[in-house]
N, C-alpha and C. Protein backbone atom coordinates (compact mmCIF):
# COMPACT_ATOMS: atom_id res chain seq x y z
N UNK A 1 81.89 58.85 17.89
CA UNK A 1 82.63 59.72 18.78
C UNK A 1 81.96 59.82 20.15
N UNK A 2 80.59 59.66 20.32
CA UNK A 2 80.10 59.89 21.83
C UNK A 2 79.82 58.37 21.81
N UNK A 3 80.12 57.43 21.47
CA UNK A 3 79.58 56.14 21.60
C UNK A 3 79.68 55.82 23.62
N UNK A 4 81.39 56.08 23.51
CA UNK A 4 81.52 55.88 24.85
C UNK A 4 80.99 56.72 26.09
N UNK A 5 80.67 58.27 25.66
CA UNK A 5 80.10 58.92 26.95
C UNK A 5 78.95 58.62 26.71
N UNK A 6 77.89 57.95 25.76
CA UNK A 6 76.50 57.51 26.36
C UNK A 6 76.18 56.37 26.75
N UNK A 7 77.53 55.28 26.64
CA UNK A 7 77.30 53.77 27.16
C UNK A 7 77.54 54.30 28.86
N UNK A 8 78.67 55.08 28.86
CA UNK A 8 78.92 55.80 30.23
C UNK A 8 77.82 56.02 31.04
N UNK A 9 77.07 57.16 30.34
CA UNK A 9 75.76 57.61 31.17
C UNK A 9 74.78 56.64 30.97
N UNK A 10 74.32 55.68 30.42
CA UNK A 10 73.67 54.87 30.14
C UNK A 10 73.52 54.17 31.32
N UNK A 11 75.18 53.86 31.69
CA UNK A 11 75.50 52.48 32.78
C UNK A 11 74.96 53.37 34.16
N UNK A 12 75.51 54.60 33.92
CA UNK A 12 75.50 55.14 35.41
C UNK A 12 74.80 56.00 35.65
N UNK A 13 73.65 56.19 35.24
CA UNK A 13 72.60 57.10 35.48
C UNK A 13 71.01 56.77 35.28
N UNK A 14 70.39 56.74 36.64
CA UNK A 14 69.04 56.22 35.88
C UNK A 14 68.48 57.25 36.40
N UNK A 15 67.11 57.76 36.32
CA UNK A 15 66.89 58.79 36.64
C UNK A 15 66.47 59.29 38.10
N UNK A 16 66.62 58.17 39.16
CA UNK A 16 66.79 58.79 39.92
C UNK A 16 68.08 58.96 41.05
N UNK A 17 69.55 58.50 40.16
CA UNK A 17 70.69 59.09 40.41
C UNK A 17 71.01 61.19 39.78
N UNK A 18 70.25 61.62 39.17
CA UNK A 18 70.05 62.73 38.57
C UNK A 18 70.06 63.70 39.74
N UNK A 19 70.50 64.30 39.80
CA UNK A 19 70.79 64.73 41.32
C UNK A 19 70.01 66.57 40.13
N UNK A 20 68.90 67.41 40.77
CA UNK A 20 68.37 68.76 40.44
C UNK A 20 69.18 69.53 41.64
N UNK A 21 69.60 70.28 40.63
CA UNK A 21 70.08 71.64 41.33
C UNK A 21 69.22 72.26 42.12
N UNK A 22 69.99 72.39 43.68
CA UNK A 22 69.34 73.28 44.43
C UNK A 22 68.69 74.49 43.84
N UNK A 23 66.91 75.00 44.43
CA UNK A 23 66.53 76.55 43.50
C UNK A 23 65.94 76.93 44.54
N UNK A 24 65.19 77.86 44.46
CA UNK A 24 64.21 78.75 45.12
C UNK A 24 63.17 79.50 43.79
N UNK A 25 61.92 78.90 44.04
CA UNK A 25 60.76 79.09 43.04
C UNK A 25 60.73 80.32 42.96
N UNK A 26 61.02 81.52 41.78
CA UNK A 26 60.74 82.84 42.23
C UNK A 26 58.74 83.10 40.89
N UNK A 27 59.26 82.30 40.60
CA UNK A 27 57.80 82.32 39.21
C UNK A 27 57.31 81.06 38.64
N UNK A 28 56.09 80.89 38.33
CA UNK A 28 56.15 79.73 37.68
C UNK A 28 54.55 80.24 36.57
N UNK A 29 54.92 79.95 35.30
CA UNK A 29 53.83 80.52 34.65
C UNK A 29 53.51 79.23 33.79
N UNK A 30 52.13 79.15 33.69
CA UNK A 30 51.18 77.84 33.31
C UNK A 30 50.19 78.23 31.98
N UNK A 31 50.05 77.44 31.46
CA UNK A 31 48.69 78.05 30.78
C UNK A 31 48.11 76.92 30.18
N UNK A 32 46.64 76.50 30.88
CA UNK A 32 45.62 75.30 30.15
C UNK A 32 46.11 74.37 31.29
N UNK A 33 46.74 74.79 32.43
CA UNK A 33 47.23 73.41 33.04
C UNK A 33 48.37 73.12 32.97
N UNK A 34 49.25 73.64 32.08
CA UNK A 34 50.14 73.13 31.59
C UNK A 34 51.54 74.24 31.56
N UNK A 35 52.91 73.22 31.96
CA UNK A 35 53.99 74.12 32.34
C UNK A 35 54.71 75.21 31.25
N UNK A 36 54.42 76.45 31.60
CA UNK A 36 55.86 77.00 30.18
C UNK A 36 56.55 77.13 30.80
N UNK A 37 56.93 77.87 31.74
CA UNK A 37 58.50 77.95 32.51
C UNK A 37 58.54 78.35 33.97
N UNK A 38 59.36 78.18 34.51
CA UNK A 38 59.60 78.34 35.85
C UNK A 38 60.80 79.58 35.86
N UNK A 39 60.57 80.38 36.83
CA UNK A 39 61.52 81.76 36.74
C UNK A 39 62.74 81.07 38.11
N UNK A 40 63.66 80.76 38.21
CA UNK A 40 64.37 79.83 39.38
C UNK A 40 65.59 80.98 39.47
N UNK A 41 65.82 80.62 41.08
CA UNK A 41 67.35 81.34 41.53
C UNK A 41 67.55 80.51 42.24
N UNK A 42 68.97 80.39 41.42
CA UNK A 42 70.12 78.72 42.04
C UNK A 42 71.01 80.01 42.96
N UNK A 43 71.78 79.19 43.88
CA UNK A 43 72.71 80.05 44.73
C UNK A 43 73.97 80.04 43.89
N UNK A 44 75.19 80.81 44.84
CA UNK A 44 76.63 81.12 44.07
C UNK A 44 77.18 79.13 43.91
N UNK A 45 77.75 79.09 42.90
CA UNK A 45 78.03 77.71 43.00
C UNK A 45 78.95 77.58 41.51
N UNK A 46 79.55 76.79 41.63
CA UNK A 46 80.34 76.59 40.20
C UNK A 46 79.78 75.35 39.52
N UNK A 47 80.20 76.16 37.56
CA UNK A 47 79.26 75.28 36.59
C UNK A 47 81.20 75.07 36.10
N UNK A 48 80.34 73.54 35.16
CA UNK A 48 81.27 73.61 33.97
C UNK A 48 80.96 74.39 32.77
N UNK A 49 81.72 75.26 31.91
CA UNK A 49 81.17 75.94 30.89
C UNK A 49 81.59 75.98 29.60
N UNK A 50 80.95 75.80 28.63
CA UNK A 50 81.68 75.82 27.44
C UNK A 50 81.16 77.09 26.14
N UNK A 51 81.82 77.46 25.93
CA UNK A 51 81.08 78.38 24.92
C UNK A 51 81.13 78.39 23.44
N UNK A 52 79.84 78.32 22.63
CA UNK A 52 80.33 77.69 21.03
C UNK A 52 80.02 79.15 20.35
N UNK A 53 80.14 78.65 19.26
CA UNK A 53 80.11 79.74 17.98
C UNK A 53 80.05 79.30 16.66
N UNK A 54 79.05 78.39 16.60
CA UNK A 54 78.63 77.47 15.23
C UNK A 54 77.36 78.58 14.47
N UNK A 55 77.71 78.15 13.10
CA UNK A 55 76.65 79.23 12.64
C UNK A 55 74.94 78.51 12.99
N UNK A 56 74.66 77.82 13.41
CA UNK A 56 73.35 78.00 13.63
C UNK A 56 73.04 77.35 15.18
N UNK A 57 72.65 78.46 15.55
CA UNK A 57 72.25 78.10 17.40
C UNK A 57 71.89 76.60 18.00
N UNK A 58 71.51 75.90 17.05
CA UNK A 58 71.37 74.69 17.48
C UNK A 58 72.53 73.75 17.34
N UNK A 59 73.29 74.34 16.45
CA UNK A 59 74.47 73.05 16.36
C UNK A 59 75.42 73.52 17.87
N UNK A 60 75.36 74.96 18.00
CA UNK A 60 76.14 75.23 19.29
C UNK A 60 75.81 74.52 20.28
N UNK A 61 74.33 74.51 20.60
CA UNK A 61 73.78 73.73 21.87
C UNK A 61 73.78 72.36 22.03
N UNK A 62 74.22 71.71 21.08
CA UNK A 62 74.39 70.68 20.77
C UNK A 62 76.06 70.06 20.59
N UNK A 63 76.40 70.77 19.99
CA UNK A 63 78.31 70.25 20.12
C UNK A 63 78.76 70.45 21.36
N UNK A 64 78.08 71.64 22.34
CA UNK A 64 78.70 72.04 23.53
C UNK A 64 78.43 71.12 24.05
N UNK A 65 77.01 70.49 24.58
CA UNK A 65 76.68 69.35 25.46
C UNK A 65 77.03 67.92 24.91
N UNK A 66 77.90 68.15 23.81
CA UNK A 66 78.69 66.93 23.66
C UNK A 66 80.13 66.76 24.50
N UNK A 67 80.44 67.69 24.17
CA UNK A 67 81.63 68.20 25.00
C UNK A 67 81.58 68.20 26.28
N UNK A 68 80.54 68.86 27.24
CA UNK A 68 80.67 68.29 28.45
C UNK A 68 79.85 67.31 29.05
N UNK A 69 79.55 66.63 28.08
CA UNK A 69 78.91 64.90 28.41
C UNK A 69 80.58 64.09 28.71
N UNK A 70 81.14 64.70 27.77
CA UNK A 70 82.64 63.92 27.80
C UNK A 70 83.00 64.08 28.97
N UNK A 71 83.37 65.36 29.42
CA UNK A 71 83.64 65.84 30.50
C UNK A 71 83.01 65.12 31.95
N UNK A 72 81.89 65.11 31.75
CA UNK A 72 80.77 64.87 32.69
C UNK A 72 81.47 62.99 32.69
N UNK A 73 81.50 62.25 31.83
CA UNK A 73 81.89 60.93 31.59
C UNK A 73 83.26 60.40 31.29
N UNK A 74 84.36 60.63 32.31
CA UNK A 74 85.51 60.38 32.80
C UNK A 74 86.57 61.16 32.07
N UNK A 75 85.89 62.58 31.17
CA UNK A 75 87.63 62.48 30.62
C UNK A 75 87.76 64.29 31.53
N UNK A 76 88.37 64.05 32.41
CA UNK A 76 88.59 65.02 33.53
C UNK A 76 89.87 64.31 34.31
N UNK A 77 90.22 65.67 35.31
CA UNK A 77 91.44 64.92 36.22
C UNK A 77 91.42 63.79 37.20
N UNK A 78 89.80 63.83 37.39
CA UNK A 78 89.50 62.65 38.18
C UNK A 78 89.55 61.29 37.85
N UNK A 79 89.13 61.52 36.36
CA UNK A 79 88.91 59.71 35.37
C UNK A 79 87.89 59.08 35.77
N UNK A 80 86.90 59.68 36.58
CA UNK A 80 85.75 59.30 36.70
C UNK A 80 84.61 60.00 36.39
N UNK A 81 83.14 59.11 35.91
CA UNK A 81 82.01 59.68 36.25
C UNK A 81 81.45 60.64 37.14
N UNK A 82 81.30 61.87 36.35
CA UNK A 82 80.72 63.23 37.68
C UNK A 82 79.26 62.78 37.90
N UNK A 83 78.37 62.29 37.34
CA UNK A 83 77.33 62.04 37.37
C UNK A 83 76.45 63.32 36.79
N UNK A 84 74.57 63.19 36.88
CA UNK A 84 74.35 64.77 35.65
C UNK A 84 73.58 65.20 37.06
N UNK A 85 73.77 66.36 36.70
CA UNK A 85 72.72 67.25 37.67
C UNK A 85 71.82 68.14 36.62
N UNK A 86 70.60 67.95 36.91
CA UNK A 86 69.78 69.04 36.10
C UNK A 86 69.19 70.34 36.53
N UNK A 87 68.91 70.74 35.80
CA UNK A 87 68.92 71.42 34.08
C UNK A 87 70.08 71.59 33.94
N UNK A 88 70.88 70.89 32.48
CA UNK A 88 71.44 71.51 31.72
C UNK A 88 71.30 73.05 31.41
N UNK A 89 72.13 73.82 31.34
CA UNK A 89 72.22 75.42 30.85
C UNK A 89 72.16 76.00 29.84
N UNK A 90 71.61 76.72 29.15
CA UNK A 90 72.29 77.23 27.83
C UNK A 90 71.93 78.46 28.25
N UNK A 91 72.56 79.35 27.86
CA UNK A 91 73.10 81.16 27.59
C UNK A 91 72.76 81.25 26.47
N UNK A 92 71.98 82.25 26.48
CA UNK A 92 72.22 82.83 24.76
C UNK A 92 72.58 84.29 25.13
N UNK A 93 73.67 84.82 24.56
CA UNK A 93 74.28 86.22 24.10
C UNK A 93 73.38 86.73 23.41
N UNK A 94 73.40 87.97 23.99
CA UNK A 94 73.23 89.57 23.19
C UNK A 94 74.13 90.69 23.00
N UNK A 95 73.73 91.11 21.61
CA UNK A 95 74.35 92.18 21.43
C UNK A 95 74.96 93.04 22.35
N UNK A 96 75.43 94.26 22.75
CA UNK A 96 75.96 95.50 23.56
C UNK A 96 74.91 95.81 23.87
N UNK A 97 73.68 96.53 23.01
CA UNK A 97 72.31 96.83 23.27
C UNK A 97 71.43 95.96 23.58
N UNK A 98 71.36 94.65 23.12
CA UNK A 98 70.54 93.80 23.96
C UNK A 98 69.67 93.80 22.82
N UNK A 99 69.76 93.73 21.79
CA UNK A 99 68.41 94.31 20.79
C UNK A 99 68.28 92.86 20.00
N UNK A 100 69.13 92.42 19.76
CA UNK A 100 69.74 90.66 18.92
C UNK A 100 70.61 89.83 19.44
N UNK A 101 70.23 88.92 19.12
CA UNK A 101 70.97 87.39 19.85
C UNK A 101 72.28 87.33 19.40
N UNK A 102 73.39 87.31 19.44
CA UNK A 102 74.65 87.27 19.09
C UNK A 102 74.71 85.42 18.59
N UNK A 103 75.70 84.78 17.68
CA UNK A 103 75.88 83.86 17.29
C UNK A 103 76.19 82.80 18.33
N UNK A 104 76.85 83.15 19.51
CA UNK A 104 77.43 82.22 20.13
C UNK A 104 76.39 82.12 21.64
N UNK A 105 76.49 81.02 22.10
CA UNK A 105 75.85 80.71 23.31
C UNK A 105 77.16 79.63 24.11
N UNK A 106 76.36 79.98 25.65
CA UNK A 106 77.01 79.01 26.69
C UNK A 106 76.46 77.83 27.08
N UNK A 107 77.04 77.16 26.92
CA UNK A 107 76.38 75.72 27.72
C UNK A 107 76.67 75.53 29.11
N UNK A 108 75.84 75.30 30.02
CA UNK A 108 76.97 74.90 31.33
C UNK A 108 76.15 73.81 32.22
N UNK A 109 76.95 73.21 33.07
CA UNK A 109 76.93 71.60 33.51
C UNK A 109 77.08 72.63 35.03
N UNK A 110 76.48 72.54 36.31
CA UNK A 110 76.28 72.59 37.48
C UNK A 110 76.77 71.51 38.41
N UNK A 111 78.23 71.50 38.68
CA UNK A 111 78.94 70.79 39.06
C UNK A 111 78.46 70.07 40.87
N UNK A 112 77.99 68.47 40.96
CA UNK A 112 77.26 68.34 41.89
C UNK A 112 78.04 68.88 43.25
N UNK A 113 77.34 68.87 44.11
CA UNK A 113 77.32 69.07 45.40
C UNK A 113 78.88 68.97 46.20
N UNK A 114 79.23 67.56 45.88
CA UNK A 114 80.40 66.99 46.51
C UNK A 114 81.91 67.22 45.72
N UNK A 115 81.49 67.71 44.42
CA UNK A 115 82.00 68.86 43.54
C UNK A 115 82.77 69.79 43.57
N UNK A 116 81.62 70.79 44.27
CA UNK A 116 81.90 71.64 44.52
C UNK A 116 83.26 72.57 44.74
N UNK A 117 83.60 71.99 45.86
CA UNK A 117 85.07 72.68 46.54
C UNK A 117 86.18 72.05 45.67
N UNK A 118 85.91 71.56 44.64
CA UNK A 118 87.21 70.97 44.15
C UNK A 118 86.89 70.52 43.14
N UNK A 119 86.43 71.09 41.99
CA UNK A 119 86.04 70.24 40.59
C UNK A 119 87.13 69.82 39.89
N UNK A 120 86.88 68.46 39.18
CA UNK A 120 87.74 68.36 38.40
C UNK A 120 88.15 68.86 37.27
N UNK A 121 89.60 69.24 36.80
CA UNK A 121 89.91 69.60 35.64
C UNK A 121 89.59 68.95 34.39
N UNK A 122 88.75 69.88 33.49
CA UNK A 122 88.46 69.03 32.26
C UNK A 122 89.98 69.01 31.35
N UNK A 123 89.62 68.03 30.34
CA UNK A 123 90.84 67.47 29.47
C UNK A 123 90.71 68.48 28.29
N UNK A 124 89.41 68.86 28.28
CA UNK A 124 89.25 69.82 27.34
C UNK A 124 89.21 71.28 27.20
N UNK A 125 90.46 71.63 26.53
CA UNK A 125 90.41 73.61 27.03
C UNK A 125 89.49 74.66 26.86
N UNK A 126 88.57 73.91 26.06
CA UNK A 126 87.46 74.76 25.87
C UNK A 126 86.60 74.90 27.04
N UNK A 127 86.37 73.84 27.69
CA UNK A 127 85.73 73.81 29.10
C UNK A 127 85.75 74.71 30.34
N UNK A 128 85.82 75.05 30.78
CA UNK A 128 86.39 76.19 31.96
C UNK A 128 84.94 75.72 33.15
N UNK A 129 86.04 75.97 34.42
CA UNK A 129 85.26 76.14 35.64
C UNK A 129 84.87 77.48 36.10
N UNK A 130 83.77 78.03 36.49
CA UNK A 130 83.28 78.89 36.79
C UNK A 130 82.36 78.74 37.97
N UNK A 131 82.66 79.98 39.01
CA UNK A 131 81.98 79.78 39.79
C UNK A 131 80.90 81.43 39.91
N UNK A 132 79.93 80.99 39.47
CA UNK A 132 79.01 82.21 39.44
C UNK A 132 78.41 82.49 40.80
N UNK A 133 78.09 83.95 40.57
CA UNK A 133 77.25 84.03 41.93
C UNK A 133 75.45 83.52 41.84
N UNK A 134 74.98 83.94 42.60
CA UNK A 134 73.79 83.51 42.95
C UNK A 134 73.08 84.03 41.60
N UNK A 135 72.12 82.90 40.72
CA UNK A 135 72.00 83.51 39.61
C UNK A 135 70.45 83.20 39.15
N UNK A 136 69.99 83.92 38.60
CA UNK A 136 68.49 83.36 38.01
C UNK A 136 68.45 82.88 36.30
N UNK A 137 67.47 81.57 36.37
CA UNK A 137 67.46 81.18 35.52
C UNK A 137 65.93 80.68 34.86
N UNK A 138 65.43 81.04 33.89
CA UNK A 138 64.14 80.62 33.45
C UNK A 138 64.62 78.92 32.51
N UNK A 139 63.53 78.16 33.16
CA UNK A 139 63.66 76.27 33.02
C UNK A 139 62.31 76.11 32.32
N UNK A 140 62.51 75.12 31.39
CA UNK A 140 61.11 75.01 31.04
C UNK A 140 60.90 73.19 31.38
């Protein structure tokens, strides 16, 4: 089933077509030398988003970014390659109180640059365009 969106990205992406999302460093915490995460604020900008609800958090993060690999690899209104911009996203939900992780998480794809003003429609309804505001995100 993904045979074709990874011969896709395969053909058309090496890593330094990878286009990183614009950030602004707000943290970056190390320990031994070595990276754990970066605290980042991307500006207002629109993602692709998908949201799962598989019983175990990893199959979500994983079926979603299958889904918009597809997306990402011609099956949109354009019929072409969006190319990847990194980091990939994931959301994880909380409860009302914030106290536990809720089952479902977001995946989302940061639609490049030239993008922007006009993304293409995915084929898939689960997908949705969103344009968030200016947002912070911890990257590891």
């Amino acid at each position: 089933d993904m045979a074709e969106p990874i011969q896709q990205l395969t053909r058309n992406n090496s890593p330094q077509e990878r286009q990183t999302i614009p950030f602004t460093l707000i943290q970056r915490k190390e320990k031994l030398g070595d990276l754990l995460y970066e605290k980042r604020q991307y500006g207002k900008a629109k993602w692709a988003c998908i949201k799962m609800n598989e019983k175990q958090y990893e199959q979500s993060i994983c079926l979603g970014f299958m889904k918009l690999m597809r997306y990402i690899c011609e099956q949109n209104s354009s019929g072409l390659y969006l190319g990847i911009t990194i980091p990939i996203v994931t959301i994880v939900h909380t409860n009302e109180s914030q106290s536990e992780m809720a089952q479902s998480v977001t995946v989302a794809y940061y639609l490049p640059e030239v993008l922007q003003d006009e993304p293409p429609h995915p084929f898939d309804s689960d997908i949705i365009i969103e344009e968030w505001p200016s947002t912070v995100v911890y990257s590891r």
